[in-house]
N, C-alpha and C. Protein backbone atom coordinates (compact mmCIF):
# COMPACT_ATOMS: atom_id res chain seq x y z
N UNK A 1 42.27 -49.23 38.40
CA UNK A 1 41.28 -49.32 37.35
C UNK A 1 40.92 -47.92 36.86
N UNK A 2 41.23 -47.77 35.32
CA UNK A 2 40.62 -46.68 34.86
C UNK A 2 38.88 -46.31 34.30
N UNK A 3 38.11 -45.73 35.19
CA UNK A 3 36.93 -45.76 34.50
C UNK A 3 36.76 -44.91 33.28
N UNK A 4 36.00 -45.35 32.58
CA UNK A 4 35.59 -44.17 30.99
C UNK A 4 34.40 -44.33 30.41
N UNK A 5 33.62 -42.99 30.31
CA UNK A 5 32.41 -42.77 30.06
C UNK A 5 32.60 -42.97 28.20
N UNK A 6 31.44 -43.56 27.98
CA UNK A 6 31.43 -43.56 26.68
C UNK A 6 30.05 -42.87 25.97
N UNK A 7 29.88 -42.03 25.07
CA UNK A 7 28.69 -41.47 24.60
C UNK A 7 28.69 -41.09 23.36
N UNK A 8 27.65 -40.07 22.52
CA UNK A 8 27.56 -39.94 21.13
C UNK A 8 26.10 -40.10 21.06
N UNK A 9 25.83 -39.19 20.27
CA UNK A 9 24.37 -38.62 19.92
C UNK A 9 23.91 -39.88 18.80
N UNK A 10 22.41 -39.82 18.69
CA UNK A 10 21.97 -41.05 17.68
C UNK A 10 22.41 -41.27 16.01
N UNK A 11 22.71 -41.95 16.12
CA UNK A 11 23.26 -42.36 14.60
C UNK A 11 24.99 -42.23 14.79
N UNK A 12 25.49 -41.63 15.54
CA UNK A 12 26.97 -41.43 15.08
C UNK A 12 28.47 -42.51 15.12
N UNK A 13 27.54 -43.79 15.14
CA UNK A 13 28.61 -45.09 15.74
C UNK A 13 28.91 -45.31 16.51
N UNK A 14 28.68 -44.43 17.98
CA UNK A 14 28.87 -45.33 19.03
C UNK A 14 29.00 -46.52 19.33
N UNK A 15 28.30 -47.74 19.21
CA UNK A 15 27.85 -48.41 19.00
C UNK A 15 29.12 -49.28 18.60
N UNK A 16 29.52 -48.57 17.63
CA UNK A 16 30.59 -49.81 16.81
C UNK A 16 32.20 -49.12 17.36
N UNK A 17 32.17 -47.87 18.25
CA UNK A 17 33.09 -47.58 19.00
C UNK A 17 32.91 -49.11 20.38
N UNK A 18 32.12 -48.99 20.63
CA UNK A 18 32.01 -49.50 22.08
C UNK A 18 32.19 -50.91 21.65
N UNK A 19 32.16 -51.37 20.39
CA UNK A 19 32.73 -53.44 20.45
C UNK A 19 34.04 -53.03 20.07
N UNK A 20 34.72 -51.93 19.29
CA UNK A 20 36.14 -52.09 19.22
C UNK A 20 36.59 -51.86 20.57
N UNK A 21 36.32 -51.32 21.39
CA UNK A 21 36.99 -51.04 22.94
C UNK A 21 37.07 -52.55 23.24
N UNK A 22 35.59 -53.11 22.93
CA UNK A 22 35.62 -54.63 23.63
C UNK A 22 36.64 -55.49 23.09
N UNK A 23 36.50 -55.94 21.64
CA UNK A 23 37.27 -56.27 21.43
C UNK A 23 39.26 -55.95 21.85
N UNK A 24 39.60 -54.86 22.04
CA UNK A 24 40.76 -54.48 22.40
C UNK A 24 40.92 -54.83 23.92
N UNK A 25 40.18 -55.39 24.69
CA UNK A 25 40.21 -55.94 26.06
C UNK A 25 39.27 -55.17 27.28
N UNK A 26 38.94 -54.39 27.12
CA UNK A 26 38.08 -53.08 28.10
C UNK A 26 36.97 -53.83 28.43
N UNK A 27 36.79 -53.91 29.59
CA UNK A 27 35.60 -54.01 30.27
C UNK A 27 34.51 -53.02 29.87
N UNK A 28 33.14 -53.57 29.34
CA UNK A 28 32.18 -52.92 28.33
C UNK A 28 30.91 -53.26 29.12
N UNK A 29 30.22 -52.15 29.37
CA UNK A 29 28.81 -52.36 30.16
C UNK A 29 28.08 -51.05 29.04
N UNK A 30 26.94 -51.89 28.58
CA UNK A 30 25.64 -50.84 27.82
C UNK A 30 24.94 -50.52 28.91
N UNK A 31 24.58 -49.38 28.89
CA UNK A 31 23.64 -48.87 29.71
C UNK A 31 22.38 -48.94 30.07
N UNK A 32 22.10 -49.22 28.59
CA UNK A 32 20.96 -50.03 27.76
C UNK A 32 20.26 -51.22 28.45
N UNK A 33 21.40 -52.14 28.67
CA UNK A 33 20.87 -53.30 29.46
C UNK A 33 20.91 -52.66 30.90
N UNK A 34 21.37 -52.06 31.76
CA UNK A 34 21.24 -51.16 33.37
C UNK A 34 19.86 -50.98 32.98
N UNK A 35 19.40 -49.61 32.52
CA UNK A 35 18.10 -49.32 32.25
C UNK A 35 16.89 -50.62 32.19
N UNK A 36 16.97 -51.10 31.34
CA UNK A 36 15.93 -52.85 31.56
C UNK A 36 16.37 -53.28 33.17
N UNK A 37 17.31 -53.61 33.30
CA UNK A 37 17.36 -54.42 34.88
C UNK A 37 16.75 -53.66 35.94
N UNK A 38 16.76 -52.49 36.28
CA UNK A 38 16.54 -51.83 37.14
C UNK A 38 14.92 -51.71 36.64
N UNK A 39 14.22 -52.03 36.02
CA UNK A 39 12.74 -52.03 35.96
C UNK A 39 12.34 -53.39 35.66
N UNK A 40 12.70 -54.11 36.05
CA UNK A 40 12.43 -55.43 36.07
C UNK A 40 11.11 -55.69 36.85
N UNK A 41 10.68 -56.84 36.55
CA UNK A 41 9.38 -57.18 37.95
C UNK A 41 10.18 -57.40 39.20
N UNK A 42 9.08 -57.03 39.88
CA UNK A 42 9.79 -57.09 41.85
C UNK A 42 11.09 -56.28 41.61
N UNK A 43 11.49 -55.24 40.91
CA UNK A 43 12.35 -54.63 41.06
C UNK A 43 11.51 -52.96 41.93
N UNK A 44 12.31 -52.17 42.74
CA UNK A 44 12.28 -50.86 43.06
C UNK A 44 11.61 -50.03 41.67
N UNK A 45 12.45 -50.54 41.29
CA UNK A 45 12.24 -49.31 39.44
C UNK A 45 11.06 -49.68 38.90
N UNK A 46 10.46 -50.47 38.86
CA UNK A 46 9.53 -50.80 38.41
C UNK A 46 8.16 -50.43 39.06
N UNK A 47 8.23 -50.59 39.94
CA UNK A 47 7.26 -50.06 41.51
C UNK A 47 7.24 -48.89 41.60
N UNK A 48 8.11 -48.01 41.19
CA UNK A 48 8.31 -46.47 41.09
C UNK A 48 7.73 -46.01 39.58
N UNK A 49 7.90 -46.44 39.09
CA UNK A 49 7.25 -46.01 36.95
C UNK A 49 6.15 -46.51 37.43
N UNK A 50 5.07 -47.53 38.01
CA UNK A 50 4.01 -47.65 38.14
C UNK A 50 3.59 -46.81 39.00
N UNK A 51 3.89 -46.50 40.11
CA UNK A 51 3.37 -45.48 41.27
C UNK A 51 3.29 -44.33 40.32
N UNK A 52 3.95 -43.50 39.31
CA UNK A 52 4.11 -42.19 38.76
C UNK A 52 3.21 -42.42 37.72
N UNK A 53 3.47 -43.41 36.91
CA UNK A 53 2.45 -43.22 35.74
C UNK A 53 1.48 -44.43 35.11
N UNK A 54 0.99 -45.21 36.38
CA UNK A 54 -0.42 -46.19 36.46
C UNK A 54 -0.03 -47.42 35.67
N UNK A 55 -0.70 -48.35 36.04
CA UNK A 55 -0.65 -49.52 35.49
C UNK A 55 -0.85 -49.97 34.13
N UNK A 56 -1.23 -48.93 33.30
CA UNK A 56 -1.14 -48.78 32.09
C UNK A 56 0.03 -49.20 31.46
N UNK A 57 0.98 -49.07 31.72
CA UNK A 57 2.35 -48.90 31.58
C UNK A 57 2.76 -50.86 31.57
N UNK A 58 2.35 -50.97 31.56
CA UNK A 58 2.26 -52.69 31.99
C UNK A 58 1.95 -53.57 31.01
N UNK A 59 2.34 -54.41 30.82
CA UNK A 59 2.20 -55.74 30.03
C UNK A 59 0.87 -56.54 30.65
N UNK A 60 0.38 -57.26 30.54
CA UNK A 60 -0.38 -58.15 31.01
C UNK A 60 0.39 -59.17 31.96
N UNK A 61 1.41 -59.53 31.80
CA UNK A 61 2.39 -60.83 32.39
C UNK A 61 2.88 -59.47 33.61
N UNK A 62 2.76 -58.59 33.57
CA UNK A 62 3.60 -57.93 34.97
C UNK A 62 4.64 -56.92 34.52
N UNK A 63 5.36 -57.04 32.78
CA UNK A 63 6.57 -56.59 32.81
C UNK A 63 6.01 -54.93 32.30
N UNK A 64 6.94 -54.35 31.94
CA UNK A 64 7.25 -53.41 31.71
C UNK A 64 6.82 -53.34 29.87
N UNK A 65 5.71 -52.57 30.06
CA UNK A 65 5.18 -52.35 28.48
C UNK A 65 5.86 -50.56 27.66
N UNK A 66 7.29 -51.11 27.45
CA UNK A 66 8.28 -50.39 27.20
C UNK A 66 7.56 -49.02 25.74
N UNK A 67 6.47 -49.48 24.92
CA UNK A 67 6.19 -48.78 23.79
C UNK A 67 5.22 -47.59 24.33
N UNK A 68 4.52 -48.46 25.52
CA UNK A 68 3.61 -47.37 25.79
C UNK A 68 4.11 -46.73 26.76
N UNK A 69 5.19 -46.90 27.19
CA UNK A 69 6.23 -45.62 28.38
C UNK A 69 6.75 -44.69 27.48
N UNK A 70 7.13 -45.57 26.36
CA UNK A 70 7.59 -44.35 25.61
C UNK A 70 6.92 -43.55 24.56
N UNK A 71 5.57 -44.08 24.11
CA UNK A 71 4.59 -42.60 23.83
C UNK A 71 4.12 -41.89 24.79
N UNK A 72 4.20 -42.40 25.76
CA UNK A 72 3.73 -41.06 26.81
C UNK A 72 4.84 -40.28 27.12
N UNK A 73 6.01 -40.58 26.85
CA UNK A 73 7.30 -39.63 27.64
C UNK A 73 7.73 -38.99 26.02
N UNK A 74 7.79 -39.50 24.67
CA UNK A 74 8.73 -39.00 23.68
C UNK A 74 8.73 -37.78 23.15
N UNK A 75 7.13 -36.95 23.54
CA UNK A 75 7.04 -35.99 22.67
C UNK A 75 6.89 -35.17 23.89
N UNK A 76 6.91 -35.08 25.05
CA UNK A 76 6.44 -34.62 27.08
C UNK A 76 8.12 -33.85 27.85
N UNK A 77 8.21 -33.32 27.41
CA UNK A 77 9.64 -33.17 28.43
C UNK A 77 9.39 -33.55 29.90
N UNK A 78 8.49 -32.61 30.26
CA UNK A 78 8.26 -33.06 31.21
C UNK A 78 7.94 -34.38 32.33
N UNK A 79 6.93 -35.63 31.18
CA UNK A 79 7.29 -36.61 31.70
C UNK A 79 8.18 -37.55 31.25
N UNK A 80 9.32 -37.18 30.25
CA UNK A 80 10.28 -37.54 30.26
C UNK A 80 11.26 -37.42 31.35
N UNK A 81 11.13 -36.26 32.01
CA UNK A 81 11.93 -35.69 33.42
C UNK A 81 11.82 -36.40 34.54
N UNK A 82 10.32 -36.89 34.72
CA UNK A 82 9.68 -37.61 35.96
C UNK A 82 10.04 -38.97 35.45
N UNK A 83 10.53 -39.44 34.09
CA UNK A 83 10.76 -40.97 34.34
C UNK A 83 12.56 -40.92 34.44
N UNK A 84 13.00 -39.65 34.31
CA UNK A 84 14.60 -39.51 34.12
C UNK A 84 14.90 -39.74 35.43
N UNK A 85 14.14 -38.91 36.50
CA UNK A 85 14.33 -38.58 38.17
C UNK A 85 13.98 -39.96 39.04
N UNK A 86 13.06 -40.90 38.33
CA UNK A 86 13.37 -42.60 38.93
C UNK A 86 14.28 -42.98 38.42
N UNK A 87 14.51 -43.27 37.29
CA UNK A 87 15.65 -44.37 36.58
C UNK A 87 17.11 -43.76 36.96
N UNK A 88 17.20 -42.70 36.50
CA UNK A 88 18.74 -42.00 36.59
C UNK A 88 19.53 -42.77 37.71
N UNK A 89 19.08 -42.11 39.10
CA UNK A 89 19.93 -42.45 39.96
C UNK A 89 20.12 -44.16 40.89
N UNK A 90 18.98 -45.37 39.90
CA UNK A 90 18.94 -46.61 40.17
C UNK A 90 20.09 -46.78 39.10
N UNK A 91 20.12 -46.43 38.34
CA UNK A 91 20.71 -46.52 37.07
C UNK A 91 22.43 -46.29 37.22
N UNK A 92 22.88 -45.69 38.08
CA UNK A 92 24.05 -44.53 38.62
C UNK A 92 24.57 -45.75 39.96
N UNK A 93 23.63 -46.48 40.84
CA UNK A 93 23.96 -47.23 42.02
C UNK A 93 24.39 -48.04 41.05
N UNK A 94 23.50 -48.97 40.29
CA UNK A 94 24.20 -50.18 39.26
C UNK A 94 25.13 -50.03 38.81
N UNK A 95 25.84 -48.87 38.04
CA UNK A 95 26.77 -48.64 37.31
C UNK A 95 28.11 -48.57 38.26
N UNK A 96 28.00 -47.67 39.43
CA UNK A 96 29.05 -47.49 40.74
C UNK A 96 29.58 -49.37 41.65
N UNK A 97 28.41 -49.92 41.44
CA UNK A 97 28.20 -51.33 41.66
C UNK A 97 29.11 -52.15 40.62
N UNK A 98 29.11 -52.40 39.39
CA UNK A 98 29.45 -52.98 38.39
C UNK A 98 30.85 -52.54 38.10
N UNK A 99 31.22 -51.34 38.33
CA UNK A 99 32.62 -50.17 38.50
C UNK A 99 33.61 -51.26 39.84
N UNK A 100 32.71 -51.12 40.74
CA UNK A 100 33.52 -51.58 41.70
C UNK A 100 34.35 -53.28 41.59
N UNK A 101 33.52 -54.07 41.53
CA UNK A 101 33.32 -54.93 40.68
C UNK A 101 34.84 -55.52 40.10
N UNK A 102 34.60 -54.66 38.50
CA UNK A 102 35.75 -54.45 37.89
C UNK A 102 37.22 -54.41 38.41
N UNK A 103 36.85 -53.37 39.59
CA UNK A 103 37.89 -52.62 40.36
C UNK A 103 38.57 -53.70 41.07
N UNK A 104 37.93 -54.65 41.62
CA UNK A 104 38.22 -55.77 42.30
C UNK A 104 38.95 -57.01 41.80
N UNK A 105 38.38 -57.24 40.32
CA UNK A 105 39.03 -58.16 39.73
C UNK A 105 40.59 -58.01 38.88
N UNK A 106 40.05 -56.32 38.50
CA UNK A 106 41.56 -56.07 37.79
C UNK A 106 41.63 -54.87 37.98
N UNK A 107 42.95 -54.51 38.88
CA UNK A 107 43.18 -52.84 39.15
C UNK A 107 43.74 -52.16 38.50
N UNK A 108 43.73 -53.04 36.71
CA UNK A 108 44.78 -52.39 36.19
C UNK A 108 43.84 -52.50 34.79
N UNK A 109 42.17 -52.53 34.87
CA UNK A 109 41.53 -52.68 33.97
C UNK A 109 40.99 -51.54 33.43
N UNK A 110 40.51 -51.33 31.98
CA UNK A 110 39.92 -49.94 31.60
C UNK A 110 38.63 -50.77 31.31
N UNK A 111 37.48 -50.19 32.23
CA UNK A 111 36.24 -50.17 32.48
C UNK A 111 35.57 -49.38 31.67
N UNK A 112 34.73 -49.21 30.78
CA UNK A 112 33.79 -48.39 29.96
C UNK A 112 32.36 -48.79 30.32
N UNK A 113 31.55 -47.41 29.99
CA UNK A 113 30.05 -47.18 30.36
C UNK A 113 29.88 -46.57 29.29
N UNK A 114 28.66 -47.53 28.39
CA UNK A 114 28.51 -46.82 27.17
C UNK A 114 26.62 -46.40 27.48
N UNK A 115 26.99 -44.94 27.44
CA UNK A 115 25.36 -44.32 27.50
C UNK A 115 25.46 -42.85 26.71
N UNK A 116 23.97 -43.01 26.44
CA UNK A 116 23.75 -42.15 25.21
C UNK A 116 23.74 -40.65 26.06
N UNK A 117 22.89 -40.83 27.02
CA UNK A 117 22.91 -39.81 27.83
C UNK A 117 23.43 -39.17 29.02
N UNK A 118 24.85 -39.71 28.99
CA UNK A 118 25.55 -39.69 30.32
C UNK A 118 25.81 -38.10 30.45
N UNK A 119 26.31 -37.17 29.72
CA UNK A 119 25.83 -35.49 29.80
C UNK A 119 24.99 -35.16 29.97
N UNK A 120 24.17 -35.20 29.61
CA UNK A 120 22.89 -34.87 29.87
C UNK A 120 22.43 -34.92 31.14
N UNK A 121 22.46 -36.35 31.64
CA UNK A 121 22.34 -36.78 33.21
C UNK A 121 23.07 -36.41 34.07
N UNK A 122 24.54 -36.08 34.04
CA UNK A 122 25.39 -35.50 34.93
C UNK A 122 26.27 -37.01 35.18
N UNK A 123 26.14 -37.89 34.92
CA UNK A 123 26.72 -38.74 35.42
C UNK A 123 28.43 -39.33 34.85
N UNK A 124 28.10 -38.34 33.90
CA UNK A 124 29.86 -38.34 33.22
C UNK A 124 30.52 -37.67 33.90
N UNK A 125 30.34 -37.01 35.11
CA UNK A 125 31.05 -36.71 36.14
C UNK A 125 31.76 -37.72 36.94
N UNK A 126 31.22 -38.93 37.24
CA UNK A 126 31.68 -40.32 37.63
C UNK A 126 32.92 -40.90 36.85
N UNK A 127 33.45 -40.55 36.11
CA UNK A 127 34.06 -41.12 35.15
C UNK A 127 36.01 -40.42 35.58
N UNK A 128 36.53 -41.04 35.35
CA UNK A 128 38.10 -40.56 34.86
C UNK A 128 38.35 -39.91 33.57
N UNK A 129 37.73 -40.31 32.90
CA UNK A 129 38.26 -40.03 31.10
C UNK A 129 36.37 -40.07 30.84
N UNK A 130 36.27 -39.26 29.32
CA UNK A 130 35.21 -39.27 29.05
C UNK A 130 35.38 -39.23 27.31
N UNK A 131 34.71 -40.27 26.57
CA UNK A 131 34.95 -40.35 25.29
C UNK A 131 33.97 -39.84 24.45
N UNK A 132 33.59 -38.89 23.69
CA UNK A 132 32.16 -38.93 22.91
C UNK A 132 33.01 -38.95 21.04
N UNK A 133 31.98 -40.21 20.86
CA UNK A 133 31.83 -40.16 19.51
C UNK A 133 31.18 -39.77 18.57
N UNK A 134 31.45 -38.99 17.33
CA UNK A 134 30.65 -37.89 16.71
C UNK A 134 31.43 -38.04 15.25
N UNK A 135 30.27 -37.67 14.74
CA UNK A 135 30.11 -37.62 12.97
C UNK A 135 29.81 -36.24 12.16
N UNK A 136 29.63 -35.94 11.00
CA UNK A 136 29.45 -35.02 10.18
C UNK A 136 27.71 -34.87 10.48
N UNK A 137 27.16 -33.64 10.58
CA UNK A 137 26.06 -33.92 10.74
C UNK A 137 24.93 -34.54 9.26
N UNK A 138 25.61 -33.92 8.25
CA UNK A 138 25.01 -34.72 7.07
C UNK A 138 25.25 -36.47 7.04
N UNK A 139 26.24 -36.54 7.46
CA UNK A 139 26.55 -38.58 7.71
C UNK A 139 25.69 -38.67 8.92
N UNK A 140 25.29 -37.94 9.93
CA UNK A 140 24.18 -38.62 11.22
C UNK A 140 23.15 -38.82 10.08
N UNK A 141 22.71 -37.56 9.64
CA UNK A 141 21.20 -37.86 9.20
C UNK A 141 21.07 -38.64 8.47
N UNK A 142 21.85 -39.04 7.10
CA UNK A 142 21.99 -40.02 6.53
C UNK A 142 21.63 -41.64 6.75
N UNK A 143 23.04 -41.80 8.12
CA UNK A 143 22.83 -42.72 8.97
C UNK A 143 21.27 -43.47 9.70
N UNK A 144 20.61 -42.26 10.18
CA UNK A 144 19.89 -42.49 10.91
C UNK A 144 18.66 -42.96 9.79
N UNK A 145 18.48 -42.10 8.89
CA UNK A 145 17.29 -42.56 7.80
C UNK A 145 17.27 -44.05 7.46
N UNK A 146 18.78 -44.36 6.91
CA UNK A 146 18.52 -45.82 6.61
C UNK A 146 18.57 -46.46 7.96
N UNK A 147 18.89 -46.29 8.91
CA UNK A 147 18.92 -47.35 10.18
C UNK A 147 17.87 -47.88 10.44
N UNK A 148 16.85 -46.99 10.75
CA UNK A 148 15.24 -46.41 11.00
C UNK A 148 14.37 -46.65 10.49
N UNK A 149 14.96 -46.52 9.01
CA UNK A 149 14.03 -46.37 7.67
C UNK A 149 12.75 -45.38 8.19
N UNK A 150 13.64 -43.84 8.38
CA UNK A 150 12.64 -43.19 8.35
C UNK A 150 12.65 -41.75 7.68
N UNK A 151 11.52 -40.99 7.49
CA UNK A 151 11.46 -39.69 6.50
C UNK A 151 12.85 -38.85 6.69
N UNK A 152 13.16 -38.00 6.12
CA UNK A 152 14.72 -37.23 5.98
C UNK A 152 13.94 -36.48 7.62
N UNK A 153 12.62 -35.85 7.53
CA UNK A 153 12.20 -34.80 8.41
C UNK A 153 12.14 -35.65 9.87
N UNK A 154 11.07 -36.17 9.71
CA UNK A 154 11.47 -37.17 10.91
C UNK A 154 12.88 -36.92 11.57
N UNK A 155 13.89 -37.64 10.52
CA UNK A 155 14.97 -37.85 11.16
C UNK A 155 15.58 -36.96 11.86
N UNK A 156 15.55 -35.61 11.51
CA UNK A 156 16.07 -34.37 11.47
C UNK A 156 15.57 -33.97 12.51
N UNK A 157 14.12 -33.99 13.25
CA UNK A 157 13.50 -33.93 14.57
C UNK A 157 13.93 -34.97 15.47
N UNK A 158 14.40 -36.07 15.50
CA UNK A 158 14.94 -36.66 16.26
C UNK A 158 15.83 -35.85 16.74
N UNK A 159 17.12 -35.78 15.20
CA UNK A 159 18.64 -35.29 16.38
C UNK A 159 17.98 -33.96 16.45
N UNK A 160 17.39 -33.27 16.05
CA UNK A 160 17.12 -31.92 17.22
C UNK A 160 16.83 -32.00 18.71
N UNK A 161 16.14 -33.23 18.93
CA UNK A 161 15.63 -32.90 19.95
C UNK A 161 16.43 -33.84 21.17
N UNK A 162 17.91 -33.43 20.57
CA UNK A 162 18.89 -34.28 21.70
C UNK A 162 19.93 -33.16 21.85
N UNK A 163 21.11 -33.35 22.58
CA UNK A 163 22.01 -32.23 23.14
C UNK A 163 22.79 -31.88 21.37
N UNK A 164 23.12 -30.71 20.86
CA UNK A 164 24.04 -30.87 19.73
C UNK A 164 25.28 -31.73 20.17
N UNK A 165 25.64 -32.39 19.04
CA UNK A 165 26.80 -32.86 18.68
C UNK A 165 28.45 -32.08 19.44
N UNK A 166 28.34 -31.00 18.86
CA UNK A 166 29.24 -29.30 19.15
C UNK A 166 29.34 -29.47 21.15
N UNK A 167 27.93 -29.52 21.69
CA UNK A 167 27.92 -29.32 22.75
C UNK A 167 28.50 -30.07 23.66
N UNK A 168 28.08 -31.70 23.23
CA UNK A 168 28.86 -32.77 23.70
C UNK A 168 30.04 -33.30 23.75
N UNK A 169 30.86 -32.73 22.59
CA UNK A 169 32.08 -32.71 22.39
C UNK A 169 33.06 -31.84 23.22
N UNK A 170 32.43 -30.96 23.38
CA UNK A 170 33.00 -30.03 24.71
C UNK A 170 33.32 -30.90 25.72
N UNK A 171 32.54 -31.94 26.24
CA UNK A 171 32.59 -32.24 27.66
C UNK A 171 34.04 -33.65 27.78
N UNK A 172 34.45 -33.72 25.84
CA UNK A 172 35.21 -34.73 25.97
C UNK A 172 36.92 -34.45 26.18
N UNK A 173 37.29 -35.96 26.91
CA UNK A 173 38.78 -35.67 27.37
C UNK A 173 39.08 -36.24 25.70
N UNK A 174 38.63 -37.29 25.20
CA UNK A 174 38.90 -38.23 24.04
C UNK A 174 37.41 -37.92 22.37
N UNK A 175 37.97 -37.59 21.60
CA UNK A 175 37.19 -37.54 20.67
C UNK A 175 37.20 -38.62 19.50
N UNK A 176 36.15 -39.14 19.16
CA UNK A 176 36.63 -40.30 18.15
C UNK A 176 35.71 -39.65 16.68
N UNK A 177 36.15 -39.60 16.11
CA UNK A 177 35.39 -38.91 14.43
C UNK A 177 35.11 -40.46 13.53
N UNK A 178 34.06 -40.90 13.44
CA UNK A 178 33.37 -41.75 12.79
C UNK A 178 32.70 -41.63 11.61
N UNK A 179 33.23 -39.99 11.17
CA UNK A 179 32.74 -39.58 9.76
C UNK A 179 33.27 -40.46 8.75
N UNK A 180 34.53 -41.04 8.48
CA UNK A 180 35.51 -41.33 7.60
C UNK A 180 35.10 -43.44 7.35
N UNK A 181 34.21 -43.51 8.12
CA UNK A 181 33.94 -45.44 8.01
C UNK A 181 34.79 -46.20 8.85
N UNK A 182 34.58 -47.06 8.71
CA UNK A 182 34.60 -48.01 10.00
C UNK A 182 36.16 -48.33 10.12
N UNK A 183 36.78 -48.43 9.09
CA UNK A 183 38.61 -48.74 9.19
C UNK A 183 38.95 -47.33 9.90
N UNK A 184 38.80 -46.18 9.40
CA UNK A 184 39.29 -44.85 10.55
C UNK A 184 38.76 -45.04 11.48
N UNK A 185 37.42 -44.93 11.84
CA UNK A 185 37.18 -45.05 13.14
C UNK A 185 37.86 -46.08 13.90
N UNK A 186 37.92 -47.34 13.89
CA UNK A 186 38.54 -48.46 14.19
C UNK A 186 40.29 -47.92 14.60
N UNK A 187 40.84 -47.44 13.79
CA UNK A 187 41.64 -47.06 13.68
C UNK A 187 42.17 -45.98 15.41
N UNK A 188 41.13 -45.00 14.84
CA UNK A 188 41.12 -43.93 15.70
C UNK A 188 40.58 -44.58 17.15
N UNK A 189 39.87 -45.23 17.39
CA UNK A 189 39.46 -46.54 18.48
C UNK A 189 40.73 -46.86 19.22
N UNK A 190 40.99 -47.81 18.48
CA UNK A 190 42.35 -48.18 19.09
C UNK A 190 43.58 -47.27 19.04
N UNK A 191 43.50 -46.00 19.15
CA UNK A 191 44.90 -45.14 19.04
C UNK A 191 44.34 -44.44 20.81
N UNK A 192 43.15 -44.12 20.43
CA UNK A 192 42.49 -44.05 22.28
C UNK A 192 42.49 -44.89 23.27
N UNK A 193 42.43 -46.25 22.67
CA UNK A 193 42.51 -47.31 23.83
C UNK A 193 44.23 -47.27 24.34
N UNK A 194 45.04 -47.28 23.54
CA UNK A 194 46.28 -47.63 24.07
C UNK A 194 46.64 -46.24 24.83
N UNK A 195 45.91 -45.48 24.37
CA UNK A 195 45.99 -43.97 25.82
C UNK A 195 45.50 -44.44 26.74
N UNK A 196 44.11 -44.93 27.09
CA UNK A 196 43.08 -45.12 28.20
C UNK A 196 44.67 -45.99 29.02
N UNK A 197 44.90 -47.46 28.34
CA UNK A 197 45.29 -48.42 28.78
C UNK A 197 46.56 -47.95 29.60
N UNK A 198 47.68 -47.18 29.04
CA UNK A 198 48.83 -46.52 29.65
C UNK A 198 48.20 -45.89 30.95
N UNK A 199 47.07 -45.02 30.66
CA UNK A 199 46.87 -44.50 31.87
C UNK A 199 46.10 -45.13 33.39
N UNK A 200 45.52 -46.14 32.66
CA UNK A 200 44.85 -47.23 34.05
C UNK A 200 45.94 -48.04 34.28
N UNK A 201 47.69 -48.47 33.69
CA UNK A 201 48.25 -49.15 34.08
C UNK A 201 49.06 -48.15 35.24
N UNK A 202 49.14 -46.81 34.82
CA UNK A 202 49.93 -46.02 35.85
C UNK A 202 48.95 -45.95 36.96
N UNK A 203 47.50 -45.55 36.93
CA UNK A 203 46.93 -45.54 38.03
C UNK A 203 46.75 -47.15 39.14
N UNK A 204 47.20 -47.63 38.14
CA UNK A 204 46.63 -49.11 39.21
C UNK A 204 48.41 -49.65 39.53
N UNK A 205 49.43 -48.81 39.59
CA UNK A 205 50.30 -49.34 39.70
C UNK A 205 50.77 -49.47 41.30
């Protein structure tokens, strides 16, 4: 089984990288949904974000009052850090869990982990292959305004305040350019998968 990290800064299609993988046969886990499970009620994760930052944080029914975790962490590095240092590494067991998994059913499968922040976290170290998808930075901002429907400035403080584009691309074995619309990208999608795929059929041979 070949594992492969999948990533890309906000707005740049990830997103619509990670259903063409699916569609082309790859085992596809969002990270997105990891993050929710692991703070579930009667979960560890959940018991830990309340111990750090009070019951506030809470729904009335028990769950996880996701808007007000995230005005207290969006504009805070710092307690963005203290909710990174619970979740991360519950987040990292699930994923090694779900990996294995895979590993078991097909040794000859290409497994993907699609997270926004897998550089950032260190956890694209886990990976065999590592894919980041990336755009023109005038097509992110673009992107992101109408997604959002929000001010040009706004938008522009968002992707600042994430890793550059430039930086992330460094860390990749596979680059996918999503500037050009959805037939290139698509395109360029599947010209990576049938790499990934050659190479998890030699490793699982």
């Amino acid at each position: 089984m070949l594992s492969v990290g999948l990533t890309g800064s906000i707005a740049v299609g990830k997103s619509f990288v990670s259903e063409v993988l699916t569609e082309c046969g790859c085992y596809v886990l969002d990270a997105d949904r990891t993050a929710r499970e692991v703070v579930l009620p009667g979960t560890i994760g959940l018991q830990s974000v309340v111990a750090e930052f009070g019951v506030e944080v809470l729904h009335i029914d028990g769950t996880l009052d996701r808007g007000k975790l995230g005005a207290l962490i969006f504009n805070d590095d710092n307690q963005r850090a203290r909710l990174n240092a619970i979740l991360h590494p519950l987040i990292r067991v699930a994923h090694e869990e779900w990996l294995r998994g895979v590993a078991a059913t097909d040794s000859r499968a290409v497994a993907v982990i699609d997270a926004a922040l897998m550089i950032e976290s260190g956890s694209y170290q886990m990976f065999d292959q590592l894919i980041v998808a990336h755009c023109r930075p005038e097509i992110q901002l673009d992107r992101l305004v109408k997604r959002n429907k929000l001010a040009g400035d706004e938008a522009a403080r968002r992707i600042a305040s994430q890793m550059p584009q430039e930086e992330k691309m460094r860390f990749a074995d596979f680059l996918i350019d999503t500037s050009n619309g959805f037939e290139e990208a698509r395109r360029r999608t599947v010209e990576v998968y049938v790499q990934l795929k050659r190479l998890a059929e030699m490793k699982g041979a």
